[in-house]
C-alpha atoms as a PDB file:
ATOM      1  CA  UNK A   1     -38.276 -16.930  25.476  1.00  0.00           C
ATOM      2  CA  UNK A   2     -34.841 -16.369  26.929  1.00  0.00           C
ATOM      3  CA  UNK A   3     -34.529 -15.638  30.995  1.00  0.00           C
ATOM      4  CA  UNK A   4     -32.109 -16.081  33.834  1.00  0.00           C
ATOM      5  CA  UNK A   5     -32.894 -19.585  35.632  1.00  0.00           C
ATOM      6  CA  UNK A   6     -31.891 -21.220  39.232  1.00  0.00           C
ATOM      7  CA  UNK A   7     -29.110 -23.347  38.777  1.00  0.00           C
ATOM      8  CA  UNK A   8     -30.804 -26.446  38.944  1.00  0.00           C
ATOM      9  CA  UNK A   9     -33.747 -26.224  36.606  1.00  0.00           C
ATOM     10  CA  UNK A  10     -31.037 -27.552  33.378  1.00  0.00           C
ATOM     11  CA  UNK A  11     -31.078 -30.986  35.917  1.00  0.00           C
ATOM     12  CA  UNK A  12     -35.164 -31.553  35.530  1.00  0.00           C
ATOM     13  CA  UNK A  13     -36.053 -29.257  32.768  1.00  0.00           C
ATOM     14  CA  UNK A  14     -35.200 -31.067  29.483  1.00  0.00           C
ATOM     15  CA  UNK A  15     -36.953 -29.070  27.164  1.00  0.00           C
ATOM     16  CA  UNK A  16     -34.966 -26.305  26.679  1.00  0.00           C
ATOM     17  CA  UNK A  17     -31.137 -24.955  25.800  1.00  0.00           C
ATOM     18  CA  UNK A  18     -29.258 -23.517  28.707  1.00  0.00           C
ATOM     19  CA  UNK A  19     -26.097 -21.610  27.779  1.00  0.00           C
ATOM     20  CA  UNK A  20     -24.372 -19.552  30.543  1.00  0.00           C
ATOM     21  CA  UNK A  21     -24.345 -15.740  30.067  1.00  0.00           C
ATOM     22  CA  UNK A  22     -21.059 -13.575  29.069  1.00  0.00           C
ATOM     23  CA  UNK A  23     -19.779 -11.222  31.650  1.00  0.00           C
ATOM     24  CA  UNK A  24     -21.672  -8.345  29.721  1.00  0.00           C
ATOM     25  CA  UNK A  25     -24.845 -10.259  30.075  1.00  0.00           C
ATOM     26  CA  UNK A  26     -25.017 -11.183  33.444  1.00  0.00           C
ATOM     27  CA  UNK A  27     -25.818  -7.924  34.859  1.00  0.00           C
ATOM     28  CA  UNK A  28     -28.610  -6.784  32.201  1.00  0.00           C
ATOM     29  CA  UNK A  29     -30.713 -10.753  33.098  1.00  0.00           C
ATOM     30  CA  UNK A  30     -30.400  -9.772  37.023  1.00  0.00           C
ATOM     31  CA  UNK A  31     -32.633  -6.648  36.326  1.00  0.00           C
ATOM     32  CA  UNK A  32     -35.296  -7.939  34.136  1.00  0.00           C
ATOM     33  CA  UNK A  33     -35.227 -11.345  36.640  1.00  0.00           C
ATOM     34  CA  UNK A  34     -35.736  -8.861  39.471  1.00  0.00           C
ATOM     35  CA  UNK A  35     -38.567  -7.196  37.802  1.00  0.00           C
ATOM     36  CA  UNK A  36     -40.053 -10.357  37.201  1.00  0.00           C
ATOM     37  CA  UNK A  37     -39.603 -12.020  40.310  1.00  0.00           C
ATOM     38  CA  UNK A  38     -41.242  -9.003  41.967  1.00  0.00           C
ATOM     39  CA  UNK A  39     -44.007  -8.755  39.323  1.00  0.00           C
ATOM     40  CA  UNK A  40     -44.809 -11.894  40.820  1.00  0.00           C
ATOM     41  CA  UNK A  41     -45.090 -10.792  44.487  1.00  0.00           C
ATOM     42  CA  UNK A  42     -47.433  -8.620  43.177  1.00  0.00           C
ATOM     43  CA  UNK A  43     -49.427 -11.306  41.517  1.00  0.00           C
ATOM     44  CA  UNK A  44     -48.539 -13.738  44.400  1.00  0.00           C
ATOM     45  CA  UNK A  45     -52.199 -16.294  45.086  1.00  0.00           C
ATOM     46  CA  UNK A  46     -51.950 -17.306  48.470  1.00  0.00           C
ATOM     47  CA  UNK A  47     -49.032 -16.718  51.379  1.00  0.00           C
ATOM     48  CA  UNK A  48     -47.492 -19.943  50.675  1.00  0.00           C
ATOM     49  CA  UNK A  49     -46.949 -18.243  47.952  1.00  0.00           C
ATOM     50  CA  UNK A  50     -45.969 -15.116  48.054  1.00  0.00           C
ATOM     51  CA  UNK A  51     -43.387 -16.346  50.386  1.00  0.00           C
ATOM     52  CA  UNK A  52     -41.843 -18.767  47.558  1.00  0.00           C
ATOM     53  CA  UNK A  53     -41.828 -15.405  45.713  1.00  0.00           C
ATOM     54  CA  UNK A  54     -39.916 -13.015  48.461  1.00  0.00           C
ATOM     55  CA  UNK A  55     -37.382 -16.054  48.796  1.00  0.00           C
ATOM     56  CA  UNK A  56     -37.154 -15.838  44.524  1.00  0.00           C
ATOM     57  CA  UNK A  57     -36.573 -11.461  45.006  1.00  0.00           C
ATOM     58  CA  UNK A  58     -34.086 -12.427  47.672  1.00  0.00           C
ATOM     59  CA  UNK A  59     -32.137 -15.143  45.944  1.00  0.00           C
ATOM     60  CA  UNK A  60     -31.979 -12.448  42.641  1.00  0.00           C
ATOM     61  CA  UNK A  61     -30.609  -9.999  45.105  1.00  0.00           C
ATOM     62  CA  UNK A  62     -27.673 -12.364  46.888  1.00  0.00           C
ATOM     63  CA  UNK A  63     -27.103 -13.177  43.151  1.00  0.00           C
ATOM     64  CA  UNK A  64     -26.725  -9.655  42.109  1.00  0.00           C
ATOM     65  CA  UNK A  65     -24.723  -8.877  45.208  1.00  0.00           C
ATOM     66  CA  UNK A  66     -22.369 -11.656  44.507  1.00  0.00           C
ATOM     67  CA  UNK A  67     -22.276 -10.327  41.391  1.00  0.00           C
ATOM     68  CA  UNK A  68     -21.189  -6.858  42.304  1.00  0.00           C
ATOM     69  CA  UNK A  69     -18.405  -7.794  44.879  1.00  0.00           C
ATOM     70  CA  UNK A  70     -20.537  -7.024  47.523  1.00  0.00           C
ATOM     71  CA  UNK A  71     -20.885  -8.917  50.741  1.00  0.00           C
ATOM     72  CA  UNK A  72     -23.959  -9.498  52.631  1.00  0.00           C
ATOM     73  CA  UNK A  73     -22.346  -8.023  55.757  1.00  0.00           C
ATOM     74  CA  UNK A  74     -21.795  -4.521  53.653  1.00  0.00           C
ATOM     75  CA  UNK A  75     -24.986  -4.580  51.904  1.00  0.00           C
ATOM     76  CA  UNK A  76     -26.832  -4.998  55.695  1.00  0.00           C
ATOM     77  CA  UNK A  77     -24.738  -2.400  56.590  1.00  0.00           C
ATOM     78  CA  UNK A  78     -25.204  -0.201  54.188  1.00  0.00           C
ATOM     79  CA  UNK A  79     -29.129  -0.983  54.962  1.00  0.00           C
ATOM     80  CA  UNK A  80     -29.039  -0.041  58.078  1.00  0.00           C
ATOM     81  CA  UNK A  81     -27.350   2.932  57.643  1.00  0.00           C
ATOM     82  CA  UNK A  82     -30.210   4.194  55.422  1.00  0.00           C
ATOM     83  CA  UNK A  83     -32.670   2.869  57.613  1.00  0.00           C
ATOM     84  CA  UNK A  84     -31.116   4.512  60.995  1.00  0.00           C
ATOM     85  CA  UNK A  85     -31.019   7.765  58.557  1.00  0.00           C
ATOM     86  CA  UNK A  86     -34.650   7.597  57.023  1.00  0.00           C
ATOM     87  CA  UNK A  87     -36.415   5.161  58.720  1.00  0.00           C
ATOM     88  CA  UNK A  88     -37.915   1.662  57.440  1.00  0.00           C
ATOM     89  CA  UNK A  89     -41.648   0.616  55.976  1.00  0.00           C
ATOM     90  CA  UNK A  90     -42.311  -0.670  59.440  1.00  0.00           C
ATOM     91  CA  UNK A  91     -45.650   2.347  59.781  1.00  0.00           C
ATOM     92  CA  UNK A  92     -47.136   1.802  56.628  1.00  0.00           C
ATOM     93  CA  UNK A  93     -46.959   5.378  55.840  1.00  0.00           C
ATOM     94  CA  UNK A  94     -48.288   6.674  52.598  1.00  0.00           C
ATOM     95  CA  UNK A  95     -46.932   9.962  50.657  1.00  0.00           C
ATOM     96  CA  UNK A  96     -49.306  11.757  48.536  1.00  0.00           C
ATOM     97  CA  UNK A  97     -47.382  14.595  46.786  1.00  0.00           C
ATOM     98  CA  UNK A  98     -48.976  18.258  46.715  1.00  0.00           C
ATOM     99  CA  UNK A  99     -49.974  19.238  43.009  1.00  0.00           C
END
């Protein structure tokens, strides 16, 4: 099985190759480790937990942001611009769409 991987894990985790990833590869292993990181929010066993998992979603995300040329103070910006035009997921408000 091939995935992206915190920098660290070739120091304690023997077991395995590491190679790093060709410009055209990076961008492709920050999706599917976003998807997976937030598959396991979803599956997330306790809050300790699902904590350790929002910090993995947001670490993919500076990553990806780095990434892109994009700095944190833009992408809050650009946030909050969406946020001040449609609002956050501070209600809890759920859409069911007319059939």
């Amino acid at each position: 099985m091939k995935k992206l991987v915190r920098d660290k894990i070739p120091e304690f985790a023997k077991d395995a190759n590491y190679r790093h990833l060709t410009q055209s590869e990076i961008e492709p292993a920050l999706k599917k480790k976003l998807i997976e990181e937030t598959g396991e929010v979803v599956n997330a066993t306790s809050e300790t937990n699902l904590v350790e998992e929002l910090g993995d979603v947001y670490e993919v995300i500076r990553a990806y942001l780095k990434f892109k040329g994009v700095s944190q103070e833009e992408f809050l910006k650009i946030v909050g611009q969406k946020r001040a035009e449609k609002g956050g997921f501070t209600e809890f408000i759920e859409m069911e769409t007319k059939k």
